[in-house]
Protein backbone atom coordinates (compact mmCIF):
# COMPACT_ATOMS: atom_id res chain seq x y z
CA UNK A 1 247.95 262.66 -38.59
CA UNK A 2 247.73 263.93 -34.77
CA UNK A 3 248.60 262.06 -31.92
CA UNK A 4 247.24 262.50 -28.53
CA UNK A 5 247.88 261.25 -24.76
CA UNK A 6 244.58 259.58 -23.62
CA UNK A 7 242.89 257.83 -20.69
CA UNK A 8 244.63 256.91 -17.28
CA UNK A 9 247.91 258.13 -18.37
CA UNK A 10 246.20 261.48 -18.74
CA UNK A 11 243.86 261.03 -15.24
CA UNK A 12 247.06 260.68 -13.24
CA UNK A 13 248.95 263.47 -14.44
CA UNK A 14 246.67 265.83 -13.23
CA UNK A 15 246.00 263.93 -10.32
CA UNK A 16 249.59 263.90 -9.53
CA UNK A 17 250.09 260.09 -9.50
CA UNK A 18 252.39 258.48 -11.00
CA UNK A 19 251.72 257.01 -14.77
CA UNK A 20 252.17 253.63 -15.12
CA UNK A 21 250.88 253.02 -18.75
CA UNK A 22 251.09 255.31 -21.72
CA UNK A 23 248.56 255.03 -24.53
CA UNK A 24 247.99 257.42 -27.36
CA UNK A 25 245.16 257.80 -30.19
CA UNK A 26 245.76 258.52 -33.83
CA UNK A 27 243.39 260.62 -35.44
CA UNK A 28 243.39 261.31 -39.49
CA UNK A 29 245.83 258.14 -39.80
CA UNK A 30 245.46 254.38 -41.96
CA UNK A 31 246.76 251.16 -40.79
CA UNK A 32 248.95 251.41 -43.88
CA UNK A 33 250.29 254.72 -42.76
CA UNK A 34 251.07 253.08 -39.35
CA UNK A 35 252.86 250.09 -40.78
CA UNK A 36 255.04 252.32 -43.25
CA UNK A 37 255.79 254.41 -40.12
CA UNK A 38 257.53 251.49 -38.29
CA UNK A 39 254.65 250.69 -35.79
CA UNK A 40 253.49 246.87 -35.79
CA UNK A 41 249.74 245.57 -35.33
CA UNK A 42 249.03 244.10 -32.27
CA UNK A 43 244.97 244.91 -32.31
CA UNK A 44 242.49 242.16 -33.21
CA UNK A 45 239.29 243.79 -32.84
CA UNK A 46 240.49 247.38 -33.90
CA UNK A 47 243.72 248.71 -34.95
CA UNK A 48 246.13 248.65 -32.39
CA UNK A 49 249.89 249.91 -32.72
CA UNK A 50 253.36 249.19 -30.80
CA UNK A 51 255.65 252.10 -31.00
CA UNK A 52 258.79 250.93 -33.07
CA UNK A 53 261.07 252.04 -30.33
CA UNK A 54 258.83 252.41 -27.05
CA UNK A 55 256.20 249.85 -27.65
CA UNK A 56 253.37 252.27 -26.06
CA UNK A 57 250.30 251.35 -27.53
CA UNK A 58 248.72 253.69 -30.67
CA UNK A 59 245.30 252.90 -31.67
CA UNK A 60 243.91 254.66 -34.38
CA UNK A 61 240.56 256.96 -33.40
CA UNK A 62 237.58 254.87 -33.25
CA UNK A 63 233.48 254.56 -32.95
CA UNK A 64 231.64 251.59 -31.51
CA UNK A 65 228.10 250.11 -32.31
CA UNK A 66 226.52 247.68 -29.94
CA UNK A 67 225.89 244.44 -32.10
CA UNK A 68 225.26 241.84 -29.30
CA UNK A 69 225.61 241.27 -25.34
CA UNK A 70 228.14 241.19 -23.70
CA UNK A 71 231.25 243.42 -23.70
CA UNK A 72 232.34 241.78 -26.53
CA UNK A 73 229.33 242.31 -28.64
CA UNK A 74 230.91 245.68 -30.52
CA UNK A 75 231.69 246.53 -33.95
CA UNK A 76 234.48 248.76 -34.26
CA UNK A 77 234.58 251.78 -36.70
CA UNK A 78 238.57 253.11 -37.29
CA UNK A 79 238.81 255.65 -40.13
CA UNK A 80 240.99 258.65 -41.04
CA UNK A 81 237.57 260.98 -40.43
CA UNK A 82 237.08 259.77 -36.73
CA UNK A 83 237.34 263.00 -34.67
CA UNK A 84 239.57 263.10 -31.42
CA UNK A 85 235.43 263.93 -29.42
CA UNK A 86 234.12 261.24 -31.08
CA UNK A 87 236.70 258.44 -30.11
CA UNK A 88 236.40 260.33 -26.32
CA UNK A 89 232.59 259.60 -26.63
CA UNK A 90 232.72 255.92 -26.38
CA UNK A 91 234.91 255.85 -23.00
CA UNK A 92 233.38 254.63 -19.77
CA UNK A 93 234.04 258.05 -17.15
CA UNK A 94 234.62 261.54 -18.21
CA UNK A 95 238.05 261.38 -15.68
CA UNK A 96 239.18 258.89 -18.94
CA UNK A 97 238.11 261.18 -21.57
CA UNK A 98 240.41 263.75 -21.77
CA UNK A 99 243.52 263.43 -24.10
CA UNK A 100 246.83 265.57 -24.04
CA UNK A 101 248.58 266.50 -27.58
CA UNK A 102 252.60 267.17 -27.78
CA UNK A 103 251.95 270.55 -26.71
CA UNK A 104 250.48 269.87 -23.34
CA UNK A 105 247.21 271.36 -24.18
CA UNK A 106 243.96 269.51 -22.84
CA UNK A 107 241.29 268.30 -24.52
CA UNK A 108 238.68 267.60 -22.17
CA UNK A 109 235.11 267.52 -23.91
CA UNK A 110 232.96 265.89 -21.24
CA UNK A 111 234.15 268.06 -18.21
CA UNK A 112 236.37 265.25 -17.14
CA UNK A 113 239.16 267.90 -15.33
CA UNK A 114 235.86 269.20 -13.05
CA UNK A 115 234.49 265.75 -12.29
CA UNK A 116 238.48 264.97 -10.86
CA UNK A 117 238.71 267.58 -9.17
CA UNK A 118 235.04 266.93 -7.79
CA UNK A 119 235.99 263.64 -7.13
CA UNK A 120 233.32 262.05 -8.98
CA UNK A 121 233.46 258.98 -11.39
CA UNK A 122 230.48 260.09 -13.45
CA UNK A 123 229.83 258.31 -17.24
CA UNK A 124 230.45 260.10 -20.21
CA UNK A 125 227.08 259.57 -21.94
CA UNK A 126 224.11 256.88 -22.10
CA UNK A 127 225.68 254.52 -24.30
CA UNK A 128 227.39 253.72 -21.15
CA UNK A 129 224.79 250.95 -20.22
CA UNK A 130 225.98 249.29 -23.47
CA UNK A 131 229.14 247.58 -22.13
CA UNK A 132 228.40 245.31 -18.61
CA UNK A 133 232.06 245.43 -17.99
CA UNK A 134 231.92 248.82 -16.99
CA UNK A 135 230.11 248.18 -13.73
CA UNK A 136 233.28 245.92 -12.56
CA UNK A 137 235.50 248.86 -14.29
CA UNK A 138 233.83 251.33 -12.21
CA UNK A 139 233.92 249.84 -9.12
CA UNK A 140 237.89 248.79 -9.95
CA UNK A 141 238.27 252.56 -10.00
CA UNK A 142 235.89 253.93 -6.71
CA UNK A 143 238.27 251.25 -4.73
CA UNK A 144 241.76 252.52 -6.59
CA UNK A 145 240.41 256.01 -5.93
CA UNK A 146 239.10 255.70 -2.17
CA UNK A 147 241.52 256.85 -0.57
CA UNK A 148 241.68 260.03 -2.75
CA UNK A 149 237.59 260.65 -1.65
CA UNK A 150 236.60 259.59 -5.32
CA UNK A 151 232.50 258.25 -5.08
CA UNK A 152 230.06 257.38 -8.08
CA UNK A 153 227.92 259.89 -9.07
CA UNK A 154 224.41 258.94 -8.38
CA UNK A 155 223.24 258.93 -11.76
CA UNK A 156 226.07 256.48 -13.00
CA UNK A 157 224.89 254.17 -10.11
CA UNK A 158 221.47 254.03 -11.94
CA UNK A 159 223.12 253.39 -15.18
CA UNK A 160 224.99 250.24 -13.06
CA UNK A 161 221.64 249.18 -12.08
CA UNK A 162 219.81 249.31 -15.24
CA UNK A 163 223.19 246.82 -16.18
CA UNK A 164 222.44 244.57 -13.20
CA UNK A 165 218.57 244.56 -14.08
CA UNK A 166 219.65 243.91 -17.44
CA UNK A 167 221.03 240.00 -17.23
CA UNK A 168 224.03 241.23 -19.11
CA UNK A 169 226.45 241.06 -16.57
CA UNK A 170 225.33 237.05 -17.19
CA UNK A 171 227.35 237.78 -20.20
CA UNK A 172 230.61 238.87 -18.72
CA UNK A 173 233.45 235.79 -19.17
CA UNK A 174 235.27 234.20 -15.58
CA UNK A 175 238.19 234.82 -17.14
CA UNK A 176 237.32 238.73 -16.89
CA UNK A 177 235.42 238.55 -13.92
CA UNK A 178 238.23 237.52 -12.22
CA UNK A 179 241.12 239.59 -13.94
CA UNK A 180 239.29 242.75 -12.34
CA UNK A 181 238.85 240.95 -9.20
CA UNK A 182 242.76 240.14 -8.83
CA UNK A 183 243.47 244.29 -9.93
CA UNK A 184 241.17 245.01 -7.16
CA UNK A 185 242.65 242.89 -4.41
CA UNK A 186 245.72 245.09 -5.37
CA UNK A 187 244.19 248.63 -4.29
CA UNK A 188 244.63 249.82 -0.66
CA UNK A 189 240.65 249.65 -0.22
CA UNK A 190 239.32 246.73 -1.71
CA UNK A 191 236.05 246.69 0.23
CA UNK A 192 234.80 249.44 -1.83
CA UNK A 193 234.71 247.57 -5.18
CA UNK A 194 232.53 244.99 -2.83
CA UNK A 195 230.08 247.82 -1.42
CA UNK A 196 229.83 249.77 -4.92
CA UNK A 197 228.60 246.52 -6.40
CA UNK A 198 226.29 246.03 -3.95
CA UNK A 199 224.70 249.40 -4.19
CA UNK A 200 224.46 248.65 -7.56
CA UNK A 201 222.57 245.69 -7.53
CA UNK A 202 225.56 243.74 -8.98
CA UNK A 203 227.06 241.61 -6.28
CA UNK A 204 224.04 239.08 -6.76
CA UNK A 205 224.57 238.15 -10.49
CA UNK A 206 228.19 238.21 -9.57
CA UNK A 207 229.06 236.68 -6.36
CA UNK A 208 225.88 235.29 -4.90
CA UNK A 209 228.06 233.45 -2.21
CA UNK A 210 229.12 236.54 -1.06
CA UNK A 211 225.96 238.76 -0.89
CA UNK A 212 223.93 236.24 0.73
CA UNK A 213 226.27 237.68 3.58
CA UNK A 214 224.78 241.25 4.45
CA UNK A 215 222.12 240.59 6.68
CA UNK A 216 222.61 238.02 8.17
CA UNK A 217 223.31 238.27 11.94
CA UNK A 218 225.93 237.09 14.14
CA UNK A 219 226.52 237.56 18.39
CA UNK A 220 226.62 240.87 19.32
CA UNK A 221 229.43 239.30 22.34
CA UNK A 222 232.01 238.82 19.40
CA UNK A 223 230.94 240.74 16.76
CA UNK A 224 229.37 243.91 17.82
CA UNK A 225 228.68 245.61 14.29
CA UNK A 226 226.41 242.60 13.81
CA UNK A 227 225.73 241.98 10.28
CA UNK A 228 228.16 239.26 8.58
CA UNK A 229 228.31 241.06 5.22
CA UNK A 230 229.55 244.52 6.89
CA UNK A 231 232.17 241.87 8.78
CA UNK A 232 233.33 240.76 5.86
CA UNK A 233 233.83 244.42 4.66
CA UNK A 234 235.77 245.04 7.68
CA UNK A 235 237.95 242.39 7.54
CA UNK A 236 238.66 242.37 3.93
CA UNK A 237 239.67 246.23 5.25
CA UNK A 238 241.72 244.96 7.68
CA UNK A 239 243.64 242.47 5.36
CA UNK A 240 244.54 245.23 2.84
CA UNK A 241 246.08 246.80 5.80
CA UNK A 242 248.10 244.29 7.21
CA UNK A 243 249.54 242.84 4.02
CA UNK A 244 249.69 243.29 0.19
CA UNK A 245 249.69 239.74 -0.37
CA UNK A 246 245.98 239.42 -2.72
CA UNK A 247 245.90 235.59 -2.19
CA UNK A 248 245.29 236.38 1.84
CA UNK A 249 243.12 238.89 0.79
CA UNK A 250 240.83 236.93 -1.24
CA UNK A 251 240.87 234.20 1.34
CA UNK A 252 239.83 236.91 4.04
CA UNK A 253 236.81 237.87 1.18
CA UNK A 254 235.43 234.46 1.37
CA UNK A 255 236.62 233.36 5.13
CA UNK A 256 232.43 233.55 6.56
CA UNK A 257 230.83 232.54 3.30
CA UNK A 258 229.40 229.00 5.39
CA UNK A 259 227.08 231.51 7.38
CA UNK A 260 225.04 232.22 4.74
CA UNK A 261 224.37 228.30 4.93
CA UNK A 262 223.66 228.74 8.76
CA UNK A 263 220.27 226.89 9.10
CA UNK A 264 217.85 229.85 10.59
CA UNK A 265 216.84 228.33 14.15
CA UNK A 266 220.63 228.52 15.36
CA UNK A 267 221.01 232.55 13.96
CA UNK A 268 222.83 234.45 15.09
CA UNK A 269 225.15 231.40 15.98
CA UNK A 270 227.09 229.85 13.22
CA UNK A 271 229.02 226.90 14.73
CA UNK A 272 230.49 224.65 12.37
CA UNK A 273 230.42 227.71 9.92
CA UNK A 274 233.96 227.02 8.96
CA UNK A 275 233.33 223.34 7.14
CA UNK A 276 229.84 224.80 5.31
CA UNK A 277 231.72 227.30 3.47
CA UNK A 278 233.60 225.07 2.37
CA UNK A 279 231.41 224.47 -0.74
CA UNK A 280 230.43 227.80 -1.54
CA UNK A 281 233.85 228.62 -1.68
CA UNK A 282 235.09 225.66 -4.05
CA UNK A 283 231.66 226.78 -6.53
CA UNK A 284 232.86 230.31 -6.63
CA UNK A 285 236.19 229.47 -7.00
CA UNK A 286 235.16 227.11 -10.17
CA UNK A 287 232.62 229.87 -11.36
CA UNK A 288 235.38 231.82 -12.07
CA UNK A 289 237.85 230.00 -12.74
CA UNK A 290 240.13 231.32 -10.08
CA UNK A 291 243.49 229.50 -9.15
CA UNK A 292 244.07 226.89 -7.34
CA UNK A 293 246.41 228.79 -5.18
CA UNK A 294 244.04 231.00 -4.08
CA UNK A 295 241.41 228.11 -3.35
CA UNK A 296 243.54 226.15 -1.41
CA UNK A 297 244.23 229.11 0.83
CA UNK A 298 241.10 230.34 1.38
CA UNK A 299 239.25 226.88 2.02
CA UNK A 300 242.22 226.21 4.65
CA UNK A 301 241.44 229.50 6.23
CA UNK A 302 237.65 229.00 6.44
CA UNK A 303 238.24 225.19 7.64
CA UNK A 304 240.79 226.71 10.25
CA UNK A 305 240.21 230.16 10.82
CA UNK A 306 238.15 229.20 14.49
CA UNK A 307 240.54 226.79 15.53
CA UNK A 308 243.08 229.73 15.38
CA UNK A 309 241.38 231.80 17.59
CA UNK A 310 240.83 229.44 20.19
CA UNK A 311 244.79 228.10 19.54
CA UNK A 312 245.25 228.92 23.55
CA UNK A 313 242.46 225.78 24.29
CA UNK A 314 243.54 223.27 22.04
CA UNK A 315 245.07 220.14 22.70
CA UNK A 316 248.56 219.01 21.60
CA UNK A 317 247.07 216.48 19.35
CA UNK A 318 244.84 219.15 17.62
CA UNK A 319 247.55 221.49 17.09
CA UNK A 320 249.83 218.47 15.10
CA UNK A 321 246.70 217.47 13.00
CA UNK A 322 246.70 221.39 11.85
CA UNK A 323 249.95 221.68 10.54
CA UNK A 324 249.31 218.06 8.90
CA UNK A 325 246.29 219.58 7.64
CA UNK A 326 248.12 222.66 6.60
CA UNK A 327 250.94 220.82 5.27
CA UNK A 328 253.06 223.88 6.43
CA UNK A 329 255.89 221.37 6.61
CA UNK A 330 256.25 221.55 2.79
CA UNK A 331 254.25 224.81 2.40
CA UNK A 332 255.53 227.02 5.51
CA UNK A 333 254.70 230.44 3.97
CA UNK A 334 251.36 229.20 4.75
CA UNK A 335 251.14 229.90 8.05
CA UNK A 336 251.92 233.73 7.71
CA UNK A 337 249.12 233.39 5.47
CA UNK A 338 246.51 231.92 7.58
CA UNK A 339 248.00 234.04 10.71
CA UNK A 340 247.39 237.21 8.84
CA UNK A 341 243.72 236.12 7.71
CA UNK A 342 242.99 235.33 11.34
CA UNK A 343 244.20 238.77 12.31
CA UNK A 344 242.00 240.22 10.09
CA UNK A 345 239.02 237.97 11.00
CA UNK A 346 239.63 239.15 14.73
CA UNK A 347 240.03 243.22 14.33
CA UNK A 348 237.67 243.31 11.20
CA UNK A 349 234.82 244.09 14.10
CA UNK A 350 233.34 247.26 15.27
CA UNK A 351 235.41 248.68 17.69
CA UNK A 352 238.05 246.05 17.67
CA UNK A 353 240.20 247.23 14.58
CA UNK A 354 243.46 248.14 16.68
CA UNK A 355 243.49 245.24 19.14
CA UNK A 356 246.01 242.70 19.41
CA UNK A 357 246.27 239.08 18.03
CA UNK A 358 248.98 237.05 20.09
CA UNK A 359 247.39 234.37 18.52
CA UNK A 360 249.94 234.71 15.53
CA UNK A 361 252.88 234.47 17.20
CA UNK A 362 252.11 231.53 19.32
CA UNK A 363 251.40 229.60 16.19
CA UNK A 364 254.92 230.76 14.51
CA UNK A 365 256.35 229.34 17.99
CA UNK A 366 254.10 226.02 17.97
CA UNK A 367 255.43 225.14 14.47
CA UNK A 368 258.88 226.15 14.88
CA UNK A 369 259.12 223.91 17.92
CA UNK A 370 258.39 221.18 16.18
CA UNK A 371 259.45 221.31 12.79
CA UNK A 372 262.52 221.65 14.82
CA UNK A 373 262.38 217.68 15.85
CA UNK A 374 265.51 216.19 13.92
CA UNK A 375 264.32 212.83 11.98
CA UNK A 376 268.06 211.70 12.05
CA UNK A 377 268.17 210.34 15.64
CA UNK A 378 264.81 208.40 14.97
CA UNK A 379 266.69 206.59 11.90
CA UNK A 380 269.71 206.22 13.59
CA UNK A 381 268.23 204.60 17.01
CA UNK A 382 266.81 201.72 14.50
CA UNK A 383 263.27 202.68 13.93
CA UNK A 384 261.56 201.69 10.76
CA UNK A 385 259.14 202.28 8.36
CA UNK A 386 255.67 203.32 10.04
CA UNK A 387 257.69 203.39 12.94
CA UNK A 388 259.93 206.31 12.46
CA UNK A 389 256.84 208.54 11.39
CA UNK A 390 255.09 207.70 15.10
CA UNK A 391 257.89 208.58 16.99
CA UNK A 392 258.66 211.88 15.07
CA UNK A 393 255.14 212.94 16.03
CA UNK A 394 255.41 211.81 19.90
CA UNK A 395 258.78 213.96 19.56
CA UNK A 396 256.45 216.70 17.58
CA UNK A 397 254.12 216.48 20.23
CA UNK A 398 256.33 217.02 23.70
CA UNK A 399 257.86 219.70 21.41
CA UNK A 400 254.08 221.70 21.53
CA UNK A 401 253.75 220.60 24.97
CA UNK A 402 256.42 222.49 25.72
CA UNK A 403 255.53 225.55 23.73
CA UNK A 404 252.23 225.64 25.75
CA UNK A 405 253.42 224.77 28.93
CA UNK A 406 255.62 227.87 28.58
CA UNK A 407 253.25 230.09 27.05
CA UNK A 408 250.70 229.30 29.68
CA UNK A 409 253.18 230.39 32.52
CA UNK A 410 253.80 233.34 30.91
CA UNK A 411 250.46 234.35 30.09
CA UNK A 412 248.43 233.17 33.30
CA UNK A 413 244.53 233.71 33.10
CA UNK A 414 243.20 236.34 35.58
């Protein structure tokens, strides 16, 4: 029995990073061997161990023979003659290929050590095309490893692409659709996993709503880099930068996603856009299953986002009806949120990235003002029912009056 460090644990350790899962393979082992040893099965599919006393995961060396589509569609070969290469083989990039054994000596059969330090995710043979998951997989890791000036070689691309032309990506569950969507909102350059699908001919099959985007145009006056898809990119971008918070991300993703629907006689104006995407986000959303939390946001945020912008020009009334809206009376967090997806909206534009966006704070200021209004002295002065609800907005309302009245002396227009 030998046991060896594999896969990301290994990557990062020579990259430097730190490790934030360890998982070994067992080669020349049974499953009987494993169980006498103290380790307990966890594996459905193939033989899968948890450490007795770490609970790292120990999988016994392995082969895999495509059966049917889908990622799923393996059969699994785990036997004491599996070599340490061959269980290497059937990983997606040569960067996860490499295994470590107690000694600290590398194993590294498919060059994986000179494609890191090339800074290419390249695939470790044909069979790669096998497994449609590994398009998502790979762009997961181009975005993680962005900021390092990690790209996809050019012939894994084609491999993607040959996936994409395929129909098996078709194939792929929501459920994992969107659990490598929410690992990518987590990286510090999301937008990549976004343009690396594209290039690959994958962002169709897998977010139409979202590549029916690039393209199309939108007024040079406010957005001077034009297309709506490369927008999007930008302000995604943007979003990543301003908070770590994936459910604002997401709702950035999908905040334009109504000017695909943007009838072609009014291009490159998109008014109303806002409402339209409305559906496109509630079918993507059911597509894959995503939560609800994550919905709501984002189809406040594309119902809102404008009215934000302009939050200088509207009236008192339209201002109340947006925190009802909202509801940020029960849900306050909310309007960070939608304050931080607006900010993104605004400097995700060519040229724009670095300017301000007082808009945020003036909202924080309208709301505090009048979720400030005490319902007590309503009660108490002998108002009823209906009643006390109309006055607490009249109070509501003075309360933005105020707010504006203030901000509008302090912020004259030149």
């Amino acid at each position: 029995m030998q046991i060896y460090l594999v896969g990301g644990a290994v990557r990062d350790q020579l990259l430097g990073l730190e490790i934030k899962d360890r998982d070994h393979v067992v080669v020349g082992a049974t499953e009987q061997q494993m169980l006498e040893l103290g380790y307990r099965q966890v594996g459905k599919d193939f033989p899968v161990f948890l450490h007795p006393k770490t609970q790292e995961e120990y999988a016994l060396a392995r082969t895999e023979r495509k059966t049917g589509r889908g990622y799923g569609g393996f059969s699994c070969y785990a036997s004491p003659d599996v070599t340490l290469e061959q269980d290497l083989l059937r990983r997606d990039l040569t960067i996860n290929a490499m295994a470590l054994d107690d000694d600290g000596h590398l194993y590294d059969p498919f060059n994986g050590e000179r494609d890191l330090q090339q800074k290419l995710l390249r695939h470790v043979s044909p069979a790669f095309i096998e497994d449609p998951l590994r398009v998502l997989r790979v762009a997961r890791f181009a975005a993680r490893y962005a900021p390092l000036g990690f790209k996809v070689a050019d012939e894994t691309l084609a491999l993607m692409q040959q996936i994409a032309a395929s129909g098996e990506l078709q194939a792929l569950t929501a459920e994992r659709v969107w659990q490598e969507l929410e690992k990518v909102l987590q990286c510090d350059e999301p937008q990549v996993f976004f343009e690396v699908l594209r290039a690959s001919q994958s962002l169709q099959p897998l977010m139409p709503e979202l590549d029916a985007l690039f393209g199309i145009p939108q007024p040079a006056k406010w957005h001077p880099e034009i297309d709506t898809g490369i927008h999007t990119m930008m302000a995604l971008k943007q979003a990543a930068r301003l908070t770590s918070d994936t459910q604002v991300r997401f709702a950035t993703l999908v905040h334009d996603l109504g000017k695909a629907l943007t009838p072609k006689e009014l291009l490159p104006k998109h008014h109303g856009h806002g409402q339209r995407g409305l559906v496109p986000i509630r079918q993507l959303c059911e597509r894959l299953r995503i939560p609800a939390e994550y919905r709501d946001l984002a189809l406040l945020a594309s119902d809102q986002h404008q009215n934000i912008h302009i939050l200088e020009e509207l009236r008192a009334e339209t201002i109340l009806k947006l925190f009802d809206k909202a509801d940020f009376w029960r849900k306050p967090a909310r309007l960070r949120q939608l304050a931080l997806i607006c900010q993104a909206d605004a400097t995700g534009r060519l040229g724009l990235e670095q300017q301000k966006y007082p808009q945020a704070q003036l909202l924080q200021q309208l709301f505090d003002a009048a979720v400030a209004v005490n319902v007590q002295p309503i009660i108490d002065a002998g108002y009823q029912g209906q009643a006390i609800r109309q006055q607490l907005n009249l109070q509501r309302l003075e309360q933005i009056r105020l707010v504006k009245e203030k901000h509008a002396k302090s912020n004259p227009i030149c």
